[in-house]
Protein backbone atom coordinates (compact mmCIF):
# COMPACT_ATOMS: atom_id res chain seq x y z
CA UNK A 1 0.00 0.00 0.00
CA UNK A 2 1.67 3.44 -1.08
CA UNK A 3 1.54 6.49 1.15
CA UNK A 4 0.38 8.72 -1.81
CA UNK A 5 -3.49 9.14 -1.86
CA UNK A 6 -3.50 9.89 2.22
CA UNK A 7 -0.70 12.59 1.54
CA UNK A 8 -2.54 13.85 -1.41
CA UNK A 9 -5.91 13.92 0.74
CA UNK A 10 -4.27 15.57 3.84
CA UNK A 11 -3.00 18.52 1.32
CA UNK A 12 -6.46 19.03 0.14
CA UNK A 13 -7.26 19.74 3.52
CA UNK A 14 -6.99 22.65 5.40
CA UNK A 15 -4.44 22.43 8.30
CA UNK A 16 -5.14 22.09 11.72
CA UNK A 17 -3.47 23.73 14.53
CA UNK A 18 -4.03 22.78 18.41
CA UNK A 19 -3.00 24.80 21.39
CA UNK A 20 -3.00 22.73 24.66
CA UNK A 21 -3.95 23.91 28.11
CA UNK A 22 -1.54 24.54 30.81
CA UNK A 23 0.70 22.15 31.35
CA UNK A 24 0.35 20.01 28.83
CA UNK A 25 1.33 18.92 25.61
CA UNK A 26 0.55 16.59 22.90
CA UNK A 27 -0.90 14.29 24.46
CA UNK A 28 -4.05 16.21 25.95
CA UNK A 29 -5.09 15.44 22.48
CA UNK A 30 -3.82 11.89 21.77
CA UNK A 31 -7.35 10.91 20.39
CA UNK A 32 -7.92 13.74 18.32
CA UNK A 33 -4.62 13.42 16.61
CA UNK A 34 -5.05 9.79 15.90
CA UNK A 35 -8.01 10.74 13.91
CA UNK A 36 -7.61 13.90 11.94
CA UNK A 37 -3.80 13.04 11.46
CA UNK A 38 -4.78 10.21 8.78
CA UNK A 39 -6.81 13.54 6.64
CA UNK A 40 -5.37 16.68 7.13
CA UNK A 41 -1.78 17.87 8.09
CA UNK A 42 -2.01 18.03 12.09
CA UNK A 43 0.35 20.90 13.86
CA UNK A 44 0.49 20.96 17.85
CA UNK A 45 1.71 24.84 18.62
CA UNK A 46 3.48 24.81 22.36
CA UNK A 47 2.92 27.41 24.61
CA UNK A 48 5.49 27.54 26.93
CA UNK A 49 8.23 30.13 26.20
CA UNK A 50 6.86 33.46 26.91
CA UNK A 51 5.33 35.33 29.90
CA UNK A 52 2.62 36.82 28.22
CA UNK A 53 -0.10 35.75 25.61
CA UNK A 54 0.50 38.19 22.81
CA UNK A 55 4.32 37.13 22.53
CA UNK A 56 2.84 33.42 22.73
CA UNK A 57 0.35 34.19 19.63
CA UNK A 58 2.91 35.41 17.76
CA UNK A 59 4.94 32.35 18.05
CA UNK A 60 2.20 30.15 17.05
CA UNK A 61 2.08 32.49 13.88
CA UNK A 62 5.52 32.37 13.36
CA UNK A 63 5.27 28.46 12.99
CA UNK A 64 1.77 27.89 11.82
CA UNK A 65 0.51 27.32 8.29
CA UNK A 66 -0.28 30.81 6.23
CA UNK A 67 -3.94 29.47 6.77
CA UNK A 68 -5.28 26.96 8.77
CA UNK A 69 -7.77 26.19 11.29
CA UNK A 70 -7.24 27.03 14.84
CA UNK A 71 -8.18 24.75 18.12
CA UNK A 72 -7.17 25.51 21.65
CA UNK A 73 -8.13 24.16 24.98
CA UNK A 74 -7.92 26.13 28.26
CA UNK A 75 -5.53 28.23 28.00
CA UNK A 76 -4.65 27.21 24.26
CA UNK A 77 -8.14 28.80 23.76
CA UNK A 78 -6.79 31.72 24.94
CA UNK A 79 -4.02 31.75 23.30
CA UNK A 80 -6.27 31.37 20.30
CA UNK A 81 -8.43 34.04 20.59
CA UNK A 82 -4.76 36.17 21.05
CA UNK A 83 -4.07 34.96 17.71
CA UNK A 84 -7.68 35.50 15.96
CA UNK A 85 -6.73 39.27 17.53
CA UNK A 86 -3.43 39.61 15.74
CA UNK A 87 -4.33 37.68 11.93
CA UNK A 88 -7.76 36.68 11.40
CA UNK A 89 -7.36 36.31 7.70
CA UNK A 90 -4.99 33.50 8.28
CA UNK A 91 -7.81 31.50 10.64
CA UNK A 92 -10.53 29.76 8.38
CA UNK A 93 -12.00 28.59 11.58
CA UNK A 94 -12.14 28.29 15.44
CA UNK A 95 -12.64 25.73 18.48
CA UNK A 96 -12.56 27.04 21.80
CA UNK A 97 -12.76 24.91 24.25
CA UNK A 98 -13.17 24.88 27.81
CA UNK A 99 -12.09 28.36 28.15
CA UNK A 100 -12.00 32.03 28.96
CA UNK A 101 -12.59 35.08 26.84
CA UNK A 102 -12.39 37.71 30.21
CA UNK A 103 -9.16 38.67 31.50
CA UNK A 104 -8.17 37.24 34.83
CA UNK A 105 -10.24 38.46 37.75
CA UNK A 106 -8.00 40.18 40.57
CA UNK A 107 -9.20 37.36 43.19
CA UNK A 108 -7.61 34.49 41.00
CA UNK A 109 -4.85 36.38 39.91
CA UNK A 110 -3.57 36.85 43.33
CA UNK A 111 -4.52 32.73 44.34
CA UNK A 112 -1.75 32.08 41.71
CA UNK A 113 0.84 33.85 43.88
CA UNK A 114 0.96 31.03 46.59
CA UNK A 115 0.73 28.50 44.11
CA UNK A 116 4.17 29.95 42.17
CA UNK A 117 5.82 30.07 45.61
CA UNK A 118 5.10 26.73 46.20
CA UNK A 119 6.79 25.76 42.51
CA UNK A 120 9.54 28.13 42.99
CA UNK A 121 10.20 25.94 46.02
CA UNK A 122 10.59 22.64 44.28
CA UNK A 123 6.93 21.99 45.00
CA UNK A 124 5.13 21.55 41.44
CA UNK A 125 3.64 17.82 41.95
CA UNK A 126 1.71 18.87 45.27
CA UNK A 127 1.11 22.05 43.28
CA UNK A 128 0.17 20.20 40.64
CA UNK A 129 -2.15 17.43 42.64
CA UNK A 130 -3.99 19.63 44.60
CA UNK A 131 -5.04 21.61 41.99
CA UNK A 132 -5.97 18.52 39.79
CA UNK A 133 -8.23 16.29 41.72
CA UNK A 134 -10.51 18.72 42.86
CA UNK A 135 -11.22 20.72 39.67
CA UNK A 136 -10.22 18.85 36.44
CA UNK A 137 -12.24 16.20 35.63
CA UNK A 138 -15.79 14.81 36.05
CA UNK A 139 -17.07 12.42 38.38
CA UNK A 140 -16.01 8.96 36.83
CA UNK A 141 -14.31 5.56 37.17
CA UNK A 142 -10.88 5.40 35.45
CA UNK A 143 -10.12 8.93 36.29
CA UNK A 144 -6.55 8.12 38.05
CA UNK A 145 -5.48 6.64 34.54
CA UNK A 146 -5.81 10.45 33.32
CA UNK A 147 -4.90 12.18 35.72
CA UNK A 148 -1.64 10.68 35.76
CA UNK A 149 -1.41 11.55 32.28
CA UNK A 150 -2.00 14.80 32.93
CA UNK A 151 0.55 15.00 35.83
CA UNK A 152 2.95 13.19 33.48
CA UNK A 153 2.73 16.02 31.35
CA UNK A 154 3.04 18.79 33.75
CA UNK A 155 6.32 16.96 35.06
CA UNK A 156 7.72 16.72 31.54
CA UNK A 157 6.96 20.78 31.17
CA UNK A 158 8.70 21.48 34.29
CA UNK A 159 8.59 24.64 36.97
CA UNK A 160 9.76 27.19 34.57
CA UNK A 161 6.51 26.53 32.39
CA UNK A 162 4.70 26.78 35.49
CA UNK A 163 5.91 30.07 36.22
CA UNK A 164 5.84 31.63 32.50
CA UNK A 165 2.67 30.43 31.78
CA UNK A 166 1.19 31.90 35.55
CA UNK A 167 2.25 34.94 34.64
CA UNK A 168 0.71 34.83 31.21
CA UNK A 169 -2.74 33.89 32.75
CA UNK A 170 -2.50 36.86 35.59
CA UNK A 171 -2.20 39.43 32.75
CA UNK A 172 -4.10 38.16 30.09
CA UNK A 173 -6.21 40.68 27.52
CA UNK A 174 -9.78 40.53 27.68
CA UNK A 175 -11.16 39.25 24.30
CA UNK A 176 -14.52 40.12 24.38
CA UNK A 177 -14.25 42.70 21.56
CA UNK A 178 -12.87 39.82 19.11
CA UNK A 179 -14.89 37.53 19.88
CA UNK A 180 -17.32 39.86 18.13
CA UNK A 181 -15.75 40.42 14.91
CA UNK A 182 -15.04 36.83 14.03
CA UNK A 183 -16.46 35.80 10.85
CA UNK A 184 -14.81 32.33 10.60
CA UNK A 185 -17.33 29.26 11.83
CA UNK A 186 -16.33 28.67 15.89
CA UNK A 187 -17.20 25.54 17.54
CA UNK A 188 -17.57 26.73 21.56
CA UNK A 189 -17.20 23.43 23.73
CA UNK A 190 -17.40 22.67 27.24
CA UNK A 191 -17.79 20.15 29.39
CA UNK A 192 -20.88 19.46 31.54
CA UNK A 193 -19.04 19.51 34.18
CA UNK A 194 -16.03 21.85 33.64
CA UNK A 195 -15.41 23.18 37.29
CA UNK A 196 -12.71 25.63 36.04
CA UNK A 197 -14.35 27.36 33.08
CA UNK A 198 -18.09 26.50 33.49
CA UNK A 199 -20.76 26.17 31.11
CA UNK A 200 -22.41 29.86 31.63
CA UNK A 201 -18.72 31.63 30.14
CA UNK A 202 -19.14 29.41 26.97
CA UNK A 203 -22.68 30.44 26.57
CA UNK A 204 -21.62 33.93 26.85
CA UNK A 205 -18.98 33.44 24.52
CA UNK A 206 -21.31 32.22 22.04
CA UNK A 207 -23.99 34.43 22.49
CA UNK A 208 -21.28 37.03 21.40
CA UNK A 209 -19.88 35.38 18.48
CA UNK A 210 -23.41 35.13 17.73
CA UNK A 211 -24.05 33.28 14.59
CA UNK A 212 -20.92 32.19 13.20
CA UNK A 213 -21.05 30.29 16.29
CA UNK A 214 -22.02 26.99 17.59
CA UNK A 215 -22.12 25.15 21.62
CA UNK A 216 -21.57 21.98 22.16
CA UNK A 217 -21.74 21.09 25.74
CA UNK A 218 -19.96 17.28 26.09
CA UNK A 219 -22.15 15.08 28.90
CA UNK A 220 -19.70 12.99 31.78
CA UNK A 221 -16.97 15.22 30.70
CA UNK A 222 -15.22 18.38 33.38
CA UNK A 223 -12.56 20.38 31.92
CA UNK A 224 -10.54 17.69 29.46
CA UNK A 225 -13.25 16.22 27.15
CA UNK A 226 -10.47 15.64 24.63
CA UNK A 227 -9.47 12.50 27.30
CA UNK A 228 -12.49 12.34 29.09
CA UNK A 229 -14.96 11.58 26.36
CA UNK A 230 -12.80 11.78 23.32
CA UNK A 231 -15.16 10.25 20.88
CA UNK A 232 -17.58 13.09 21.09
CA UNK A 233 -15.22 15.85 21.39
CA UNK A 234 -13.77 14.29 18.34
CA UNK A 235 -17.29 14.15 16.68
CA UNK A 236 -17.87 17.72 17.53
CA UNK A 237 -15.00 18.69 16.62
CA UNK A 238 -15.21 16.88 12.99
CA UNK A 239 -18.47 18.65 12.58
CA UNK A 240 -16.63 21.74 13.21
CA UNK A 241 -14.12 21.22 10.47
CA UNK A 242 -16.86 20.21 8.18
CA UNK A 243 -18.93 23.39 8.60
């Protein structure tokens, strides 16, 4: 069996570039890859050299396609609205997923200080499990096997990504006023049971899109649907690219 017809079909395709939360990597979306990787060129953007979001966005331009579509989870959703901001004629279209458009609210900004103490002191896996078990993922059996993942991750990223990527949170830009000049077609996802980024911000976020823009709200899944319930974050997702 040759290689050519799947090379010639991902070319055809426009390219897809993923932004991963914080902390994480490739793997927070393992599943997704699998899938769209045998259509469409697949390009996963880190986002761990910079202190703030706009110098992030520009790296992701700096590497990315000269048009392609755009997906980003937790803070790769911000990251993605920072680079809708700075060249939306080079996004054909937008996921956003479990997410944030608002800048960081003084009370949360300041509960990152103890946390970036408590890395700067060789502390990141208590950091790291504390902040996990209550918030990240829904109620289910199997959980631990992700969670490790996701500490795996973190681990592999280290404390300097901690830091950087703290400090790009505190001072984030509000996005509200893109949101609402986005033309492209946005998918806005959430889990049902996202504890971090609930269900009313993505509602808000689409009702300000407004109709380029569609919510898809993923049952028995909290703030990682791309592990949690994979197959219908990929479905959504393949809907998205479809529109």
């Amino acid at each position: 069996m040759t290689t050519e017809p799947l090379f010639l079909l991902s070319k055809a395709k426009e390219p897809l570039v993923l932004l991963p939360g914080m902390m994480c990597d490739a793997r927070l979306f393992g599943p997704q890859i699998k899938v769209f990787g045998r259509t469409r060129a697949v390009h996963l953007a880190p986002i761990n050299a910079h202190d703030n979001v706009e110098a992030l966005a520009r790296e992701v331009l700096a590497t990315a396609p000269e048009r392609f579509a755009l997906a980003g989870l937790s803070m790769g959703g911000i990251i993605a609205m920072e680079v809708m901001r700075q060249a939306p004629d080079r996004v054909t279209r937008l996921a956003l997923m479990d997410t944030n458009a608002q800048k960081e609210t003084p009370k949360v900004a300041a509960s990152r200080e103890p946390q970036i103490a408590r890395v700067m002191a060789g502390l990141l896996p208590e950091v790291m499990r504390e902040e996990m078990k209550p918030n990240y993922l829904a109620p289910a059996d199997g959980n631990e096997v992700i969670l490790d993942l996701v500490m795996e991750m973190a681990l592999d990223q280290g404390e300097g990504v901690f830091l950087r990527q703290s400090r790009a949170l505190q001072r984030r830009p509000d996005q509200q006023a893109t949101l609402r000049q986005i033309k492209v077609p946005v998918l806005v996802l959430c889990g049902e049971h996202d504890a971090l980024c609930p269900l009313k911000r993505h509602e808000f976020m689409t009702d300000i899109i407004g109709d380029n823009a569609e919510l898809v709200v993923i049952e028995n899944a909290g703030h990682l649907p791309t592990l949690e319930q994979p197959e219908a974050t990929t479905t959504a997702m393949q809907a998205w690219l479809e529109r």
